[in-house]
Protein backbone atom coordinates (compact mmCIF):
# COMPACT_ATOMS: atom_id res chain seq x y z
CA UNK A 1 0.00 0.00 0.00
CA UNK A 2 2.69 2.33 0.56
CA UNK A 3 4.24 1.92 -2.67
CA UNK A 4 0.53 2.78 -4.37
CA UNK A 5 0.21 5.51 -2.47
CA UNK A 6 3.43 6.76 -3.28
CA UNK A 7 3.22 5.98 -6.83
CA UNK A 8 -0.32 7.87 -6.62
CA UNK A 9 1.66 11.28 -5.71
CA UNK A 10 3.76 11.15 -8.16
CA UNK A 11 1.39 10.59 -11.38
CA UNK A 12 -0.67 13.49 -9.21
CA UNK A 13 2.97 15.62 -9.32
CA UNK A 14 3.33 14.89 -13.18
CA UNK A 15 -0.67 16.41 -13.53
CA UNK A 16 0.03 19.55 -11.75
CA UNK A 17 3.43 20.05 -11.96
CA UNK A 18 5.59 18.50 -15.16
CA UNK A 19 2.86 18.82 -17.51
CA UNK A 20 1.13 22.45 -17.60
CA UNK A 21 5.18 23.26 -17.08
CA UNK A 22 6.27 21.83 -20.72
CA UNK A 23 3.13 23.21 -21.77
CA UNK A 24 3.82 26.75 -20.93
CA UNK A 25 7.40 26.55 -22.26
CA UNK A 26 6.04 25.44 -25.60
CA UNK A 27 8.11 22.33 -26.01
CA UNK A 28 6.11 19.49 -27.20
CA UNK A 29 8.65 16.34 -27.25
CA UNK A 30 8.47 17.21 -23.20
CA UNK A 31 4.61 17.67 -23.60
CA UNK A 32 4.52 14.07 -25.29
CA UNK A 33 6.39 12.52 -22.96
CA UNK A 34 5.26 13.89 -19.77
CA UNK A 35 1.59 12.40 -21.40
CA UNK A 36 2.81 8.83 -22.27
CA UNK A 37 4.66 9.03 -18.76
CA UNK A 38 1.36 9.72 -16.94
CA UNK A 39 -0.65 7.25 -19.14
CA UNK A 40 2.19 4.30 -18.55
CA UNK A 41 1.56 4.78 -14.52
CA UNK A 42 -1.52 5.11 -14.49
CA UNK A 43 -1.88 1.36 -16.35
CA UNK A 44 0.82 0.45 -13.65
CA UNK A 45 -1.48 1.71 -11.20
CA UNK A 46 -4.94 0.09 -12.36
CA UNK A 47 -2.63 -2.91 -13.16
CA UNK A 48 -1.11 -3.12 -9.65
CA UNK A 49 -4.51 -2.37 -8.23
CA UNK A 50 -6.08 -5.68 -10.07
CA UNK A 51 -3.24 -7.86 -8.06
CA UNK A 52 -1.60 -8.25 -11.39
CA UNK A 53 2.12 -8.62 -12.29
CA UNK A 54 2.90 -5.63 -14.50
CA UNK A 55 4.90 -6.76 -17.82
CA UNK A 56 7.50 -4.16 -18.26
CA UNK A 57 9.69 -1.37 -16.58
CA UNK A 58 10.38 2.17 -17.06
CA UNK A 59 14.12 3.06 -18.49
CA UNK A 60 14.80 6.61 -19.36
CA UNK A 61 11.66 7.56 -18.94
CA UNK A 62 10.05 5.30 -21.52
CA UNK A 63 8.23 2.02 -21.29
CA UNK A 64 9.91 -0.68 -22.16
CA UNK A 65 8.34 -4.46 -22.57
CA UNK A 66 9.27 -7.00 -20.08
CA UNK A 67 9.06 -9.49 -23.10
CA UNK A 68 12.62 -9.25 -24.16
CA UNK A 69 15.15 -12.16 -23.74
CA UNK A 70 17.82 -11.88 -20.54
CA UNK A 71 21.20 -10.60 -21.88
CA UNK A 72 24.06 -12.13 -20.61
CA UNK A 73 27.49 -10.99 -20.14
CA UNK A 74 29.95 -12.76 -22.02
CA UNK A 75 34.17 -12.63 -21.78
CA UNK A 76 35.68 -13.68 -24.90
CA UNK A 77 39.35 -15.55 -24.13
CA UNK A 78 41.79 -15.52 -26.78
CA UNK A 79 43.26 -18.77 -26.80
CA UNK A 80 46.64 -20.64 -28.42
CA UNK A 81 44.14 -21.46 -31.71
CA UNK A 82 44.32 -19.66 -34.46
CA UNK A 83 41.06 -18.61 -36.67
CA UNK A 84 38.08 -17.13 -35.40
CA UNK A 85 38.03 -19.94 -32.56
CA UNK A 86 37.80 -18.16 -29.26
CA UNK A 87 36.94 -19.56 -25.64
CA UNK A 88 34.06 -18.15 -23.80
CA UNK A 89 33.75 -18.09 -20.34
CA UNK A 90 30.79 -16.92 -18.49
């Protein structure tokens, strides 16, 4: 409950606060993205709400799909081979 009601104050700070302020300055990439912002919590919210898992994450301010496969680091060893033969270890 906490985290709802936190997340709750800060789509109400976006609607008072970071939108009619992009607005006024006239800069509309800020005006779009203060609006798909506000529209991606607010699914979180109704989401959350439903006791659903919510399939994604925000990541520089966008949405971004939970649906992607995990990346893993890799550290390519050059070995005594020659050619494009090269040891991986993870």
């Amino acid at each position: 409950m906490e985290l709802v009601a936190y997340h709750q104050k800060l789509v109400k700070q976006i609607q008072e606060d970071v939108l009619p302020t992009a607005e006024k300055e006239g800069q509309p990439a800020q005006v779009e993205n203060a609006k798909q912002m506000l529209a991606t919590m607010q699914s979180w919210l109704r989401i959350r709400m439903s006791g659903q898992p919510f399939a994604g994450k925000m990541h520089h301010f966008k949405f971004e799909a939970d649906n992607a496969k995990p990346k893993f680091k890799r550290k390519i060893i050059k070995g005594r081979r020659g050619g494009n033969h090269r040891s991986v270890r993870h």
